[in-house]
Protein backbone atom coordinates (compact mmCIF):
# COMPACT_ATOMS: atom_id res chain seq x y z
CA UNK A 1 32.65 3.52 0.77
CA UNK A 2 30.36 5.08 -1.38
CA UNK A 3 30.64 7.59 -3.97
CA UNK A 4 30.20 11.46 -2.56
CA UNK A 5 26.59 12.91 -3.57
CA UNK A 6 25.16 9.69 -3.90
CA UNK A 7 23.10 7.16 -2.42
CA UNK A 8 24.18 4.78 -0.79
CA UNK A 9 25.12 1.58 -2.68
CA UNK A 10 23.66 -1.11 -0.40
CA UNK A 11 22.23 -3.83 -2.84
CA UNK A 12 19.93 -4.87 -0.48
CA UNK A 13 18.84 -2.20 1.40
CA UNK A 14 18.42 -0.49 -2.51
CA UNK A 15 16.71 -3.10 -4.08
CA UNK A 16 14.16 -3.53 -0.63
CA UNK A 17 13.51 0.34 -1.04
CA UNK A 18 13.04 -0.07 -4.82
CA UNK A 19 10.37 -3.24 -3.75
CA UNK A 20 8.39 -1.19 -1.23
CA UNK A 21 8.36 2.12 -3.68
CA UNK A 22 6.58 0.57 -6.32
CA UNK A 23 4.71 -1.35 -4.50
CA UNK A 24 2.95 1.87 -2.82
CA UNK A 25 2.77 3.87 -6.06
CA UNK A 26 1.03 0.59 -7.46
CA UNK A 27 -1.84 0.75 -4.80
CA UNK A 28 -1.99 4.52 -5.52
CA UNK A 29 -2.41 4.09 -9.15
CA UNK A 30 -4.49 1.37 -9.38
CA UNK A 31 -6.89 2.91 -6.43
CA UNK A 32 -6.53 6.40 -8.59
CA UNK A 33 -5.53 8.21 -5.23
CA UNK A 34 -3.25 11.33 -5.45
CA UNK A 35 0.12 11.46 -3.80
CA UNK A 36 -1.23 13.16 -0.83
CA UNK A 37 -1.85 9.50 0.64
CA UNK A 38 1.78 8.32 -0.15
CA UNK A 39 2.21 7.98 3.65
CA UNK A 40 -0.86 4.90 3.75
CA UNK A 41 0.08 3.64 0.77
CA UNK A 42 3.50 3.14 1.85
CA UNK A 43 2.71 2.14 5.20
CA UNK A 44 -0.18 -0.49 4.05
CA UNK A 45 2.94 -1.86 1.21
CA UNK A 46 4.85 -2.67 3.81
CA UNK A 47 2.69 -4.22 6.04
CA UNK A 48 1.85 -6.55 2.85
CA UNK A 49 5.32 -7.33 2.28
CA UNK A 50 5.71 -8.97 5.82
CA UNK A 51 2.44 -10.62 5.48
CA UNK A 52 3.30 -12.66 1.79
CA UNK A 53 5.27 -15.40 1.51
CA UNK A 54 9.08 -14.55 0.42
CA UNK A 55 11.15 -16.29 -1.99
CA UNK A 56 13.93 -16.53 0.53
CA UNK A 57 11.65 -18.93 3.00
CA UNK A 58 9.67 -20.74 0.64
CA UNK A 59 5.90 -20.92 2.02
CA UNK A 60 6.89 -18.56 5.22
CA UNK A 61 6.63 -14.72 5.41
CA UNK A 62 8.63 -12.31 7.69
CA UNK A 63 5.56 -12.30 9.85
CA UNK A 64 5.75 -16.40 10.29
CA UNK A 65 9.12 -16.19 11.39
CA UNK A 66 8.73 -13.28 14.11
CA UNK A 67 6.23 -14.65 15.53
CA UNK A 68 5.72 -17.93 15.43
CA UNK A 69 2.32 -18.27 13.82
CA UNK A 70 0.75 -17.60 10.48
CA UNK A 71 -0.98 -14.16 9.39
CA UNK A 72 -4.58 -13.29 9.72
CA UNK A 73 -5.19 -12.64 6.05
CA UNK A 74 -8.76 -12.45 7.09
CA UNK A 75 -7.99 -8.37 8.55
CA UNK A 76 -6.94 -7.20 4.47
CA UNK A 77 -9.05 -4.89 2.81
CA UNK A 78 -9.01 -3.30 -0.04
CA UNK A 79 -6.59 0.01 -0.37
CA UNK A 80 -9.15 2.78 -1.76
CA UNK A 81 -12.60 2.05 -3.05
CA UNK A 82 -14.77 5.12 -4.66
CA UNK A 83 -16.90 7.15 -2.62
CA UNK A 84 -20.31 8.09 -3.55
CA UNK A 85 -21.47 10.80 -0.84
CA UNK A 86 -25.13 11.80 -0.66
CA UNK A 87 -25.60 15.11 -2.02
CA UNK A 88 -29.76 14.68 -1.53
CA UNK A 89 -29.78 17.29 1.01
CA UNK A 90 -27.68 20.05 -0.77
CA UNK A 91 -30.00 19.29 -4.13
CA UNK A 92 -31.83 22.51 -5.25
CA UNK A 93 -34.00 20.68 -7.26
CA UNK A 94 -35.41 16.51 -7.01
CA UNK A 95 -33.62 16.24 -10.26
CA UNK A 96 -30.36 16.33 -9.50
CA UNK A 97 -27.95 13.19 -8.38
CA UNK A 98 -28.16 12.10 -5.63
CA UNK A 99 -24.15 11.27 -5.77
CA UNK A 100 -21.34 12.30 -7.51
């Protein structure tokens, strides 16, 4: 039973939801993303998680175990990279940037 107008008090289950959290707000920060893209950085932390070895299964990941075979680590890329569009065509003069 857990105390009324609180969360749950699964150790687990909190400390899993704690794991994933930061882990999203951590590729947000460091890719200097707003929280509109909470839902890909979320999604893309926990689709590292199963992919990285866990302390539990030394040297196997959730991924390993599942299904039988080790991850393609080759398929990662990096979460957020700066954008440079060309702005050539909406120049009103050849000495402007070209990007921004």
């Amino acid at each position: 039973m857990s105390c009324p107008y609180t969360s749950q008090q699964n150790g687990k289950a909190e400390r899993k939801h704690k794991h994933v959290t930061e882990l999203g707000l951590t590729l947000l920060a460091q890719a200097k993303m707003s929280l509109h893209y909470w839902w890909e950085a979320f999604s893309t932390s926990f689709y590292l998680i199963n992919r990285l070895p866990s302390s539990v299964n030394p040297n196997k990941s959730p991924f390993s175990l599942l299904f039988g075979k080790k991850p393609d680590y080759n398929a990662l890329n990096s979460f957020g990279c700066a954008c440079y569009p060309c702005l050539k065509p909406y120049n009103q003069h050849k000495l402007q940037f070209h990007t921004t």
